[in-house]
C-alpha atoms as a PDB file:
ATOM      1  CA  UNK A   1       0.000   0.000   0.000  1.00  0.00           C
ATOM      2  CA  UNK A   2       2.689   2.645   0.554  1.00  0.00           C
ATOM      3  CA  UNK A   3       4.596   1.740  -2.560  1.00  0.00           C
ATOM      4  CA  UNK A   4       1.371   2.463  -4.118  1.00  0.00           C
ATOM      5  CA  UNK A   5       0.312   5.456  -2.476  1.00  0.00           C
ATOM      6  CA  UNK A   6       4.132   6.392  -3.169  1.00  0.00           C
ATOM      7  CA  UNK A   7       4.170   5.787  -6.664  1.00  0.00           C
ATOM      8  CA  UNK A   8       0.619   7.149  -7.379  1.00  0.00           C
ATOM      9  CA  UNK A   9      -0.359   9.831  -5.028  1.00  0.00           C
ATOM     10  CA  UNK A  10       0.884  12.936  -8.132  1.00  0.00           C
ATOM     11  CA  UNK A  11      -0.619  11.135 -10.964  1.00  0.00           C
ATOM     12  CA  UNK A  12      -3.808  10.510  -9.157  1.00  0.00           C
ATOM     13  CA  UNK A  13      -3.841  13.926  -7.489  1.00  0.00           C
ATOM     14  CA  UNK A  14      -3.260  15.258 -11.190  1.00  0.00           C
ATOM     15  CA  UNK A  15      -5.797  13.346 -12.697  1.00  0.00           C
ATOM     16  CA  UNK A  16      -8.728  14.508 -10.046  1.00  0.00           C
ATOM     17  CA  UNK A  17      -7.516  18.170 -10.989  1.00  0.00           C
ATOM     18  CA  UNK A  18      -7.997  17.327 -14.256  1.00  0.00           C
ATOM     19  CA  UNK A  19     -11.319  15.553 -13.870  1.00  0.00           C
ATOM     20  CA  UNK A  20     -12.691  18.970 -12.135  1.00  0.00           C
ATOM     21  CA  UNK A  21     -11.927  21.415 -15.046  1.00  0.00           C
ATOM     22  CA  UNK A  22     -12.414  19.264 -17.336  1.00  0.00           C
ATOM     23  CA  UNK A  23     -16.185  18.199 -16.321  1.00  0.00           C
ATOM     24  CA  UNK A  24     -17.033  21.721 -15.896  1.00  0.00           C
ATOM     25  CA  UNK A  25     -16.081  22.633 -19.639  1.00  0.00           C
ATOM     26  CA  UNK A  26     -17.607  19.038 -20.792  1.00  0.00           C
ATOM     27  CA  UNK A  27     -20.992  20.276 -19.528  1.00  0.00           C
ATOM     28  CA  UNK A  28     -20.841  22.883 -21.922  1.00  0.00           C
ATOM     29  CA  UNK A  29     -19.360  21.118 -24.871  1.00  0.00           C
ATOM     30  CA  UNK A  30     -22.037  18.283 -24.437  1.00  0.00           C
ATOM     31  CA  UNK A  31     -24.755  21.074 -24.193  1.00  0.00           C
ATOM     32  CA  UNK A  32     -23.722  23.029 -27.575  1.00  0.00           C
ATOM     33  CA  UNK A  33     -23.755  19.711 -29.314  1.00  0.00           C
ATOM     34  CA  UNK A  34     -19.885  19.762 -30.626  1.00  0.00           C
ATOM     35  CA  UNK A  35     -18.501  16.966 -28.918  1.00  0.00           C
ATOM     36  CA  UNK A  36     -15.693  16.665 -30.742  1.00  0.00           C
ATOM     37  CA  UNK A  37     -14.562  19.870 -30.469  1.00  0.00           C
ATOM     38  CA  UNK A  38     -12.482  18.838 -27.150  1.00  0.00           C
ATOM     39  CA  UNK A  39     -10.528  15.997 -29.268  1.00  0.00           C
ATOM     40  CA  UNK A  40     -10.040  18.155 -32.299  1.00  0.00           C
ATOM     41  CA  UNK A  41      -8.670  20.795 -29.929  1.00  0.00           C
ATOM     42  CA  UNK A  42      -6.377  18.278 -27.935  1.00  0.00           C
ATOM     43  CA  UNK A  43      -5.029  17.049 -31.814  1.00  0.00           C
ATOM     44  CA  UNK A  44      -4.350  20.803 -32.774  1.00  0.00           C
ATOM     45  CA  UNK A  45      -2.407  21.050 -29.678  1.00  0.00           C
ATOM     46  CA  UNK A  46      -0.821  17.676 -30.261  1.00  0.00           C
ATOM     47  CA  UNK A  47       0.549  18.831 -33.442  1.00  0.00           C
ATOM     48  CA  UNK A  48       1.832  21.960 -32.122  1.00  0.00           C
ATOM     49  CA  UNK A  49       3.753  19.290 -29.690  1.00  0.00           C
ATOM     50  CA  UNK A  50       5.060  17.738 -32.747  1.00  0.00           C
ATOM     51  CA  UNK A  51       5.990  21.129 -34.593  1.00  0.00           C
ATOM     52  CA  UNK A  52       7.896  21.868 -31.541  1.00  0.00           C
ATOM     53  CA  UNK A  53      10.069  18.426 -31.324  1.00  0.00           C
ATOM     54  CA  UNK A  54      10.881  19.042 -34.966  1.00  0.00           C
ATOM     55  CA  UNK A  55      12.616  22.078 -34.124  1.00  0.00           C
ATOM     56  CA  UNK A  56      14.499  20.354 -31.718  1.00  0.00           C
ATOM     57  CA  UNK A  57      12.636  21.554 -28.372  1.00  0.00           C
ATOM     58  CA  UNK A  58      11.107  18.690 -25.524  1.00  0.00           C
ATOM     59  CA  UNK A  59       7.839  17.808 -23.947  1.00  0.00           C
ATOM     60  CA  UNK A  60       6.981  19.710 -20.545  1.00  0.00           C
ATOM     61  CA  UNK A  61       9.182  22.493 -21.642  1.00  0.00           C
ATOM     62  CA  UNK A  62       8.051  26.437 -21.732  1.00  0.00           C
ATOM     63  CA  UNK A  63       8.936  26.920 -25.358  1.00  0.00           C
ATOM     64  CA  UNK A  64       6.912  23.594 -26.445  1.00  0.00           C
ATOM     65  CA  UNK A  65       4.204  24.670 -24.340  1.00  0.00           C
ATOM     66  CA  UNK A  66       4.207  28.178 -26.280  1.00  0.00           C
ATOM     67  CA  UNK A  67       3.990  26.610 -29.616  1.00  0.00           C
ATOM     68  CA  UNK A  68       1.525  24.120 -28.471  1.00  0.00           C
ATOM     69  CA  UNK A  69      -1.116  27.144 -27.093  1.00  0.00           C
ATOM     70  CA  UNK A  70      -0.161  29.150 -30.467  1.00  0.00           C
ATOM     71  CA  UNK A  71      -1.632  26.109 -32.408  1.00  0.00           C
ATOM     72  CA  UNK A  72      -4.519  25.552 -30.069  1.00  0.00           C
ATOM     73  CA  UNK A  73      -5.366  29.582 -30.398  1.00  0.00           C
ATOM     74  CA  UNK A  74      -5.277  29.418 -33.961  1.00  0.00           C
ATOM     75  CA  UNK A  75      -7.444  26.357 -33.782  1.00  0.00           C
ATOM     76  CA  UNK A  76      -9.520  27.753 -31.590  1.00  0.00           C
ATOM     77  CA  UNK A  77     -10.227  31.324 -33.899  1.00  0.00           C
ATOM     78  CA  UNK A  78     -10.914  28.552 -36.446  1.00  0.00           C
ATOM     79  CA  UNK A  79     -13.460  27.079 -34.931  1.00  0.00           C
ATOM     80  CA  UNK A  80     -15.020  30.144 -33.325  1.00  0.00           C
ATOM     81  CA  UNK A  81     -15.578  31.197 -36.944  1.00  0.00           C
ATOM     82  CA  UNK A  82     -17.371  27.716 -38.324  1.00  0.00           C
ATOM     83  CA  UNK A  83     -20.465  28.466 -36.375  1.00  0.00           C
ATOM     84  CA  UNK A  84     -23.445  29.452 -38.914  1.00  0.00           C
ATOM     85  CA  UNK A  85     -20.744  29.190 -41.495  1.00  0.00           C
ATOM     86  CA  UNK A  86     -24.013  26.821 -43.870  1.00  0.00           C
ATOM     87  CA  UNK A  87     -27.094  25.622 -42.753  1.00  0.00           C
ATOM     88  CA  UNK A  88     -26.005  22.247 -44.880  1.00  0.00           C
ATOM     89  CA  UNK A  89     -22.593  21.669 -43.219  1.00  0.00           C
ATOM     90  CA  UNK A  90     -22.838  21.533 -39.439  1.00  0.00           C
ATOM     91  CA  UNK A  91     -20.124  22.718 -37.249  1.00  0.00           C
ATOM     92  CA  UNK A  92     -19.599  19.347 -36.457  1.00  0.00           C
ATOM     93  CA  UNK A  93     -17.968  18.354 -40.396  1.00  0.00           C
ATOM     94  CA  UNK A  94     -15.539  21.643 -40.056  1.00  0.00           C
ATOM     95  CA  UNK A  95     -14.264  20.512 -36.635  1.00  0.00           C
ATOM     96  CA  UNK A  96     -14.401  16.311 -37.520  1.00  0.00           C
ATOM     97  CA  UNK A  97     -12.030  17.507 -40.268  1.00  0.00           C
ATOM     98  CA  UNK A  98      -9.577  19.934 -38.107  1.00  0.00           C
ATOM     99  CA  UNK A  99      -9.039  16.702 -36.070  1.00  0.00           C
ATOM    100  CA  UNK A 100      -8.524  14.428 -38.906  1.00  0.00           C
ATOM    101  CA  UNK A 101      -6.076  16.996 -40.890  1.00  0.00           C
ATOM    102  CA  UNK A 102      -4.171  17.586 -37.860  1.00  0.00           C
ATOM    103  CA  UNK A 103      -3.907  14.135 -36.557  1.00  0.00           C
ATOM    104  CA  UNK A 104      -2.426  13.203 -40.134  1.00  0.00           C
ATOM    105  CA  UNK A 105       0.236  16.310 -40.207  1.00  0.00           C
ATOM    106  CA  UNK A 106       0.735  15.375 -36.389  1.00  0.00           C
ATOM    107  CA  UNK A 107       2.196  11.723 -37.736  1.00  0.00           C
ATOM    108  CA  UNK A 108       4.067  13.254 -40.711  1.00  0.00           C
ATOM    109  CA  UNK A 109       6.025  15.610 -38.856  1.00  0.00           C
ATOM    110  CA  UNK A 110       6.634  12.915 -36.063  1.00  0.00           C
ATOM    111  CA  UNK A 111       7.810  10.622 -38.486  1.00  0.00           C
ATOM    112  CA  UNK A 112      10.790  13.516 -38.882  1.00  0.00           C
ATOM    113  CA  UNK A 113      11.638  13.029 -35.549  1.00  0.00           C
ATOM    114  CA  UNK A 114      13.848  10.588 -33.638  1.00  0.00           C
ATOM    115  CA  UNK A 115      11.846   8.168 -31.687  1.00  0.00           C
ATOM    116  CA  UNK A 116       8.951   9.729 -33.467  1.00  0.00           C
ATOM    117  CA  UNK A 117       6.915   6.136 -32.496  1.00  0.00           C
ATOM    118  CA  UNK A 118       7.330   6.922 -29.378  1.00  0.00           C
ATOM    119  CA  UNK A 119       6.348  10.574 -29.464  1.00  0.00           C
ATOM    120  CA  UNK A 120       2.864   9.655 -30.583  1.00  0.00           C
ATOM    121  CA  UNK A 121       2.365   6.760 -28.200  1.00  0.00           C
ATOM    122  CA  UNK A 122       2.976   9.789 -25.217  1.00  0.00           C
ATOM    123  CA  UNK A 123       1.024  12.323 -27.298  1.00  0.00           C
ATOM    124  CA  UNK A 124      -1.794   9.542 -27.249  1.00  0.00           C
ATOM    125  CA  UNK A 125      -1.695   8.146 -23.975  1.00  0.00           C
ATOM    126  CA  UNK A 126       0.544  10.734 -21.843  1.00  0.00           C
ATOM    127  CA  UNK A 127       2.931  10.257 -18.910  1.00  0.00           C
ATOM    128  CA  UNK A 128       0.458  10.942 -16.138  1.00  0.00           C
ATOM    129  CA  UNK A 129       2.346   8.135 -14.097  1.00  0.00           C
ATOM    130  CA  UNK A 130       5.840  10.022 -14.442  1.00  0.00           C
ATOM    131  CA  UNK A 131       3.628  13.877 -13.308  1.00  0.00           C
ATOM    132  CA  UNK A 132       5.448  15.911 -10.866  1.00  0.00           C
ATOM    133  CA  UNK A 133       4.656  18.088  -7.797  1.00  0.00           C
ATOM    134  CA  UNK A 134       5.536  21.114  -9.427  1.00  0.00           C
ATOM    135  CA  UNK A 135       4.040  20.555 -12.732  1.00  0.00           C
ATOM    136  CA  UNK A 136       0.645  19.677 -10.390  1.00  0.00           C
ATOM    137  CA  UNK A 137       1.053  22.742  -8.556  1.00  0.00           C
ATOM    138  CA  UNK A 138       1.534  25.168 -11.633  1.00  0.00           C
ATOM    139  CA  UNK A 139      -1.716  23.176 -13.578  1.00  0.00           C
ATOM    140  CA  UNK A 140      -3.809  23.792 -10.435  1.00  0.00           C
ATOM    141  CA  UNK A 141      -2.804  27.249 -10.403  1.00  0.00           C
ATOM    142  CA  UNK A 142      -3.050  27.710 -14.214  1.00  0.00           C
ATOM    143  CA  UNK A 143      -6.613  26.220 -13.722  1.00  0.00           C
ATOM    144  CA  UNK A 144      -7.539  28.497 -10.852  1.00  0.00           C
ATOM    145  CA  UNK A 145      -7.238  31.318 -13.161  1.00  0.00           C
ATOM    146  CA  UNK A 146      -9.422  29.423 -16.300  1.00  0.00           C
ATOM    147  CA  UNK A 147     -11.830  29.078 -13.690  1.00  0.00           C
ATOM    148  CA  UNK A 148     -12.438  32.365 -12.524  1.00  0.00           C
ATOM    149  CA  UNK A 149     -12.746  33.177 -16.004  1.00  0.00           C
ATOM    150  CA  UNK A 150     -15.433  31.072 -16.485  1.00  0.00           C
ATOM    151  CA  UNK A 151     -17.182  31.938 -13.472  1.00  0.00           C
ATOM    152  CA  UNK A 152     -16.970  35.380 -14.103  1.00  0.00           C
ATOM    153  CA  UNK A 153     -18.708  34.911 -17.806  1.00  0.00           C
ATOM    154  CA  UNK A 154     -21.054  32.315 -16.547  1.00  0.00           C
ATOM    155  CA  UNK A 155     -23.742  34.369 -17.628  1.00  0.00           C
ATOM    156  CA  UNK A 156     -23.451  34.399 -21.358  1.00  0.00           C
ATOM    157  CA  UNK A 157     -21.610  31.680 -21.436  1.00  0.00           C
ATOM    158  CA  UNK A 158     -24.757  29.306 -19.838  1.00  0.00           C
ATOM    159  CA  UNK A 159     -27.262  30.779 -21.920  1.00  0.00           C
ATOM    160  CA  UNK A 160     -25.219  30.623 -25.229  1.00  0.00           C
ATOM    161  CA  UNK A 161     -25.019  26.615 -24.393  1.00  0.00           C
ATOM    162  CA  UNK A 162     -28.622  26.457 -23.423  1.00  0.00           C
ATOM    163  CA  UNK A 163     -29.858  28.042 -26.778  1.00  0.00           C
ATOM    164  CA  UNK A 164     -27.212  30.147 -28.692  1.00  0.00           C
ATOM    165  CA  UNK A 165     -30.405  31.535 -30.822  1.00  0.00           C
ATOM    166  CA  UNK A 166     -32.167  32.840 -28.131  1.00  0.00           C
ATOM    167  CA  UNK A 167     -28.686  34.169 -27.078  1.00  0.00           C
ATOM    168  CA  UNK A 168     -28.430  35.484 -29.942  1.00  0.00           C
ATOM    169  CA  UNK A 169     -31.453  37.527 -29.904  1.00  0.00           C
ATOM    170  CA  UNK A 170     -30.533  39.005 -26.912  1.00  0.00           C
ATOM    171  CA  UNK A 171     -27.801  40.512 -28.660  1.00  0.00           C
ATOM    172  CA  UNK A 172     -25.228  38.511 -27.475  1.00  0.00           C
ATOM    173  CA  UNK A 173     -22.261  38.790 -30.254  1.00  0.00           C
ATOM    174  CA  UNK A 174     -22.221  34.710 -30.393  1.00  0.00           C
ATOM    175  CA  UNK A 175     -18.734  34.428 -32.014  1.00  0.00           C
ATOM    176  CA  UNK A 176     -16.710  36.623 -29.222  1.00  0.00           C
ATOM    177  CA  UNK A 177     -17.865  34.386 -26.593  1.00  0.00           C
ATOM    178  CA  UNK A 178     -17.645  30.944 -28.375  1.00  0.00           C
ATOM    179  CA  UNK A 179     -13.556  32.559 -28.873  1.00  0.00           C
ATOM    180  CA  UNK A 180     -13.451  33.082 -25.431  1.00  0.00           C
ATOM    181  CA  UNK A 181     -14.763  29.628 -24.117  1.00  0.00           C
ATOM    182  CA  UNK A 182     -12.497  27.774 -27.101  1.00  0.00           C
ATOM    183  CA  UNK A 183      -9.541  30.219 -26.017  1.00  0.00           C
ATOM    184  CA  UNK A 184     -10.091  29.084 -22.515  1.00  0.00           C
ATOM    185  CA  UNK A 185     -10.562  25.033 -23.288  1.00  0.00           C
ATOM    186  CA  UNK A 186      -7.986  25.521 -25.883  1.00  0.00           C
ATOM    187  CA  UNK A 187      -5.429  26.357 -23.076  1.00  0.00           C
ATOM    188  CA  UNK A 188      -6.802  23.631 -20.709  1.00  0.00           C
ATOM    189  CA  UNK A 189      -6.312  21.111 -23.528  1.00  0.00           C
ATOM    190  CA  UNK A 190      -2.964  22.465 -24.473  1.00  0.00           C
ATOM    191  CA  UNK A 191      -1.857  22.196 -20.612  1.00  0.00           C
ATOM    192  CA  UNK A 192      -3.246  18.860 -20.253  1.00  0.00           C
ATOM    193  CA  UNK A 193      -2.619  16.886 -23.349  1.00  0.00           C
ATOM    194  CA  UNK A 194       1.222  17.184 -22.654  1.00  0.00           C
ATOM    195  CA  UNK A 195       0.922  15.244 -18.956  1.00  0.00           C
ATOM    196  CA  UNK A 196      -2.670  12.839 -19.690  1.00  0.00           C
ATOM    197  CA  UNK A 197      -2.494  12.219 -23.831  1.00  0.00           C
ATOM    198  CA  UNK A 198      -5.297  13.390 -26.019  1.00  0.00           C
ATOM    199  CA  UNK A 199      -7.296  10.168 -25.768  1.00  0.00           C
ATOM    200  CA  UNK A 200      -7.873  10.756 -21.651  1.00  0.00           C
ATOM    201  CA  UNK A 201      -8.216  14.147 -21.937  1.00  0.00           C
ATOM    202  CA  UNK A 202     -11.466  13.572 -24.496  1.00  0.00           C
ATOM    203  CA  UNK A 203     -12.355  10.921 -21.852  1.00  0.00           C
ATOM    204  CA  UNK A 204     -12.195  13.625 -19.108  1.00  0.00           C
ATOM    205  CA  UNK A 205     -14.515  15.870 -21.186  1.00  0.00           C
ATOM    206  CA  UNK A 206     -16.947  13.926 -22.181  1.00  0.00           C
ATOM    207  CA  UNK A 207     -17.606  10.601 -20.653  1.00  0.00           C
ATOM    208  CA  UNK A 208     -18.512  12.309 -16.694  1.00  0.00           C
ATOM    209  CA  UNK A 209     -20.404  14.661 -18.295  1.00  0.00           C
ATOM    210  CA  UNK A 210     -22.379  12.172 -20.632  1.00  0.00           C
ATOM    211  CA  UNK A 211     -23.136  10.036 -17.865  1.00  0.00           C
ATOM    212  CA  UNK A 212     -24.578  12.552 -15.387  1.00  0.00           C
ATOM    213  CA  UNK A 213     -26.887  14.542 -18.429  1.00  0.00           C
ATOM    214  CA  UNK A 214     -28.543  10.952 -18.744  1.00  0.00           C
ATOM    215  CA  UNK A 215     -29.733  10.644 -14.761  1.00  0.00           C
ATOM    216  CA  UNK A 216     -29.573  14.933 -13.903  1.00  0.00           C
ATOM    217  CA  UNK A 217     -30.828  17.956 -15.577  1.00  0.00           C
ATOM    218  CA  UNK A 218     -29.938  20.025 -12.107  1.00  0.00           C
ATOM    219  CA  UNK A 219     -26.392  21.424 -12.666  1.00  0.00           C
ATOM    220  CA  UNK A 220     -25.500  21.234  -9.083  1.00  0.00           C
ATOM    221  CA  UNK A 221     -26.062  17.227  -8.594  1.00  0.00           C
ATOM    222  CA  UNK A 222     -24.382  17.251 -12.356  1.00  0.00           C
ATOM    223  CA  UNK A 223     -21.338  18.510 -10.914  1.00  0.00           C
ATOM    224  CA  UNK A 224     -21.621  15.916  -7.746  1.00  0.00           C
ATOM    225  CA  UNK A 225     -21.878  13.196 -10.142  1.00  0.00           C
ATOM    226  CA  UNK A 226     -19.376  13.867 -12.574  1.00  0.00           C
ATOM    227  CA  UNK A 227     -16.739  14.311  -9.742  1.00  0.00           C
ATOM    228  CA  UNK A 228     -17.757  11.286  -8.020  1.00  0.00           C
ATOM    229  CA  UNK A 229     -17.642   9.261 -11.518  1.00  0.00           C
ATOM    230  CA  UNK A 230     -14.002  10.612 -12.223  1.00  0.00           C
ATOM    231  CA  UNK A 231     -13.002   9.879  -8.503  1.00  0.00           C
ATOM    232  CA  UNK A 232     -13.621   6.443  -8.993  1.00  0.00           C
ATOM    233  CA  UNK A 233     -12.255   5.917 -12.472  1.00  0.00           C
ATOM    234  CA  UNK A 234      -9.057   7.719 -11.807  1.00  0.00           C
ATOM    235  CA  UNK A 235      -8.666   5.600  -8.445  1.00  0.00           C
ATOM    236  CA  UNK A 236      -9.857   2.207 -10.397  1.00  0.00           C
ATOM    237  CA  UNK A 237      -7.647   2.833 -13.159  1.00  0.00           C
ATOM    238  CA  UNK A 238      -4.430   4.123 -11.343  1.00  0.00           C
ATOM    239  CA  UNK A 239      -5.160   1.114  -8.741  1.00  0.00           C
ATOM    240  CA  UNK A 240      -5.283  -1.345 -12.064  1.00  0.00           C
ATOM    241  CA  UNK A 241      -2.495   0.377 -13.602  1.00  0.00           C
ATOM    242  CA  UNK A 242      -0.483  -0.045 -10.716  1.00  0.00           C
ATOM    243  CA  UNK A 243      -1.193  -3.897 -10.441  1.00  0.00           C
ATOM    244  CA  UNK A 244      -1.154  -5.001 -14.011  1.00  0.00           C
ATOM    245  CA  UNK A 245       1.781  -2.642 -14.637  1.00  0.00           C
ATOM    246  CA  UNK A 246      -0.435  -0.237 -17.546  1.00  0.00           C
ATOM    247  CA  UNK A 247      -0.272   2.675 -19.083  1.00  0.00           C
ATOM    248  CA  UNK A 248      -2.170   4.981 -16.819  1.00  0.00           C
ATOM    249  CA  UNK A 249      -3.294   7.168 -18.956  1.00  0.00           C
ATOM    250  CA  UNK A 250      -4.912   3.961 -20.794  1.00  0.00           C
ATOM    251  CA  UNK A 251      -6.041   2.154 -17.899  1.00  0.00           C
ATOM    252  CA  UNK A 252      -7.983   5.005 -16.821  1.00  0.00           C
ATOM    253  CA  UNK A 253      -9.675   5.608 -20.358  1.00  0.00           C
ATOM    254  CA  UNK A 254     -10.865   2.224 -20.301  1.00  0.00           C
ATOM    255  CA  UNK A 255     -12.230   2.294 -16.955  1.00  0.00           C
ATOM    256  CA  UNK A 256     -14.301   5.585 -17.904  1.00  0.00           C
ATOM    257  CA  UNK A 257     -15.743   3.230 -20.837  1.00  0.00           C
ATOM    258  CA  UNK A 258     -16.507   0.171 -18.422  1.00  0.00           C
ATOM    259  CA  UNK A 259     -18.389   2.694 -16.114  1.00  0.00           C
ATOM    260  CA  UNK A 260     -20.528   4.557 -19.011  1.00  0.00           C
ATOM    261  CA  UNK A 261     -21.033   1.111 -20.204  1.00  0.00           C
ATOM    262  CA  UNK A 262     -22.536  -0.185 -16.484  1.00  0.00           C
ATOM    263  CA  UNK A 263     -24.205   3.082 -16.048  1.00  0.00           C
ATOM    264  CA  UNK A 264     -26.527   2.300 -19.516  1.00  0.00           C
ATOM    265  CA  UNK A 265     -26.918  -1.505 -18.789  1.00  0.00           C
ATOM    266  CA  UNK A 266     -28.203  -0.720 -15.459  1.00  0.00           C
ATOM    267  CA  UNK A 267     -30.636   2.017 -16.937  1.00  0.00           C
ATOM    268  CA  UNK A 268     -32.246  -0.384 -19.052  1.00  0.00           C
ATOM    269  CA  UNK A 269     -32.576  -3.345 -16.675  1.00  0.00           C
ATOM    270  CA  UNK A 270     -34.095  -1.213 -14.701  1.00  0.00           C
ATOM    271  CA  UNK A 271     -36.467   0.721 -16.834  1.00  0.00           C
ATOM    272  CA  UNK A 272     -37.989  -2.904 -17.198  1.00  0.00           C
ATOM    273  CA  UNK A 273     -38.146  -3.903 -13.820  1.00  0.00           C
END
């Protein structure tokens, strides 16, 4: 038990950080209907990773960081700008292809690299196991900050996710703000994708919040759930991770799925009881 609580007590500590940012800002991506925004956002940042190791910098270091969050802004302006682009192509397409064209340039330029296998296996999956005390302490702080933000603009940001029309016919200038919530999950993802991988930060946004819209419409017990939900899958997974001697990152993902997976099963058995 103390080798484990040893080995594990950053990672998991990280990972419930993590979980509580990233739930919040799932609530609204699942609520605007662009789920995939968080992944394609998490790629764009991935490649600006992989832009960076071609010019010879590192992962976890300020300068890749800065290239990383340059990519993510741009992606983020991009996206902004899809909304109401063509009543026949949904924002959806636009930011489905984003992901796709940037996960393909992410592999080209990583085939440039040395080790550049390996470079997408940790831009994939992460390090979260290998997280350290400082790097915790500066992401906390870092998302203290993003979250004062978003409390502060709770207003139009809630009401643009409940019904961006209506928000729009308030006035409300619809692209600013979606720029300022992609800017501000842009620079989560960019932060996080470097320690947790782009596959468990998608987890982290969507799969807590997915889980608690299909048993709570109050936002309060929402944000209970979705807490509780990542509590347990980070400590399941880390726990398995640590036994089986897995990727973390990976474990964890897969014990979000199990969960979502138990959660539905045990809906329907009991909507026929």
């Amino acid at each position: 038990m103390g080798g484990f609580l040893e080995m594990m007590a950053a990672p998991v500590v990280m990972a419930l950080i993590l979980v509580a940012m990233h739930s919040h800002l799932g609530h609204h991506v699942v609520r605007r209907g662009v789920i995939f925004v968080d992944i394609a956002l998490a790629q764009v940042a991935a490649f600006g990773v992989a832009i960076s190791l071609l010019l010879g910098g590192e992962i976890g270091t300020d300068g890749t960081y800065a290239v990383a969050l340059g990519s993510t802004f741009l992606g983020a302006l991009l996206i902004s700008r899809t909304r109401g682009k063509s009543e026949r192509v949904p924002q959806e397409a636009y930011i489905g292809i984003i992901y796709a064209v940037c996960s393909a340039a992410m592999i080209l330029v990583l085939t440039q690299v040395p080790h550049g296998g390996e470079e997408i296996n940790h831009l994939l999956v992460g390090a979260i196991l290998w997280v350290t005390w400082p790097t915790l302490l500066k992401t906390a702080a870092l998302y203290a900050v993003l979250g004062f933000l978003l409390w502060r603009w709770r207003g139009p940001l809630d009401r643009i996710s409940a019904d961006a029309e209506a928000a729009r016919r308030e006035g409300l200038p619809l692209r600013r703000w979606d720029f300022a919530f992609y800017l501000i999950l842009g620079t989560v993802v960019t932060s996080s994708v470097q320690i947790a991988g782009v596959l468990l930060v998608f987890t982290l946004l969507v799969v807590p919040t997915v889980m608690s819209v299909r048993l709570y419409a109050d936002h309060r017990r929402h944000f209970v759930y979705t807490l509780a939900v990542g509590v347990a899958a980070v400590v399941l997974g880390a726990a398995l991770s640590y036994v089986l001697d897995l990727p973390t990152g990976a474990a964890i993902v897969c014990v979000f799925g199990f969960l979502l997976g138990l959660q539905v099963l045990l809906e329907s058995l009991l909507r026929r009881s």
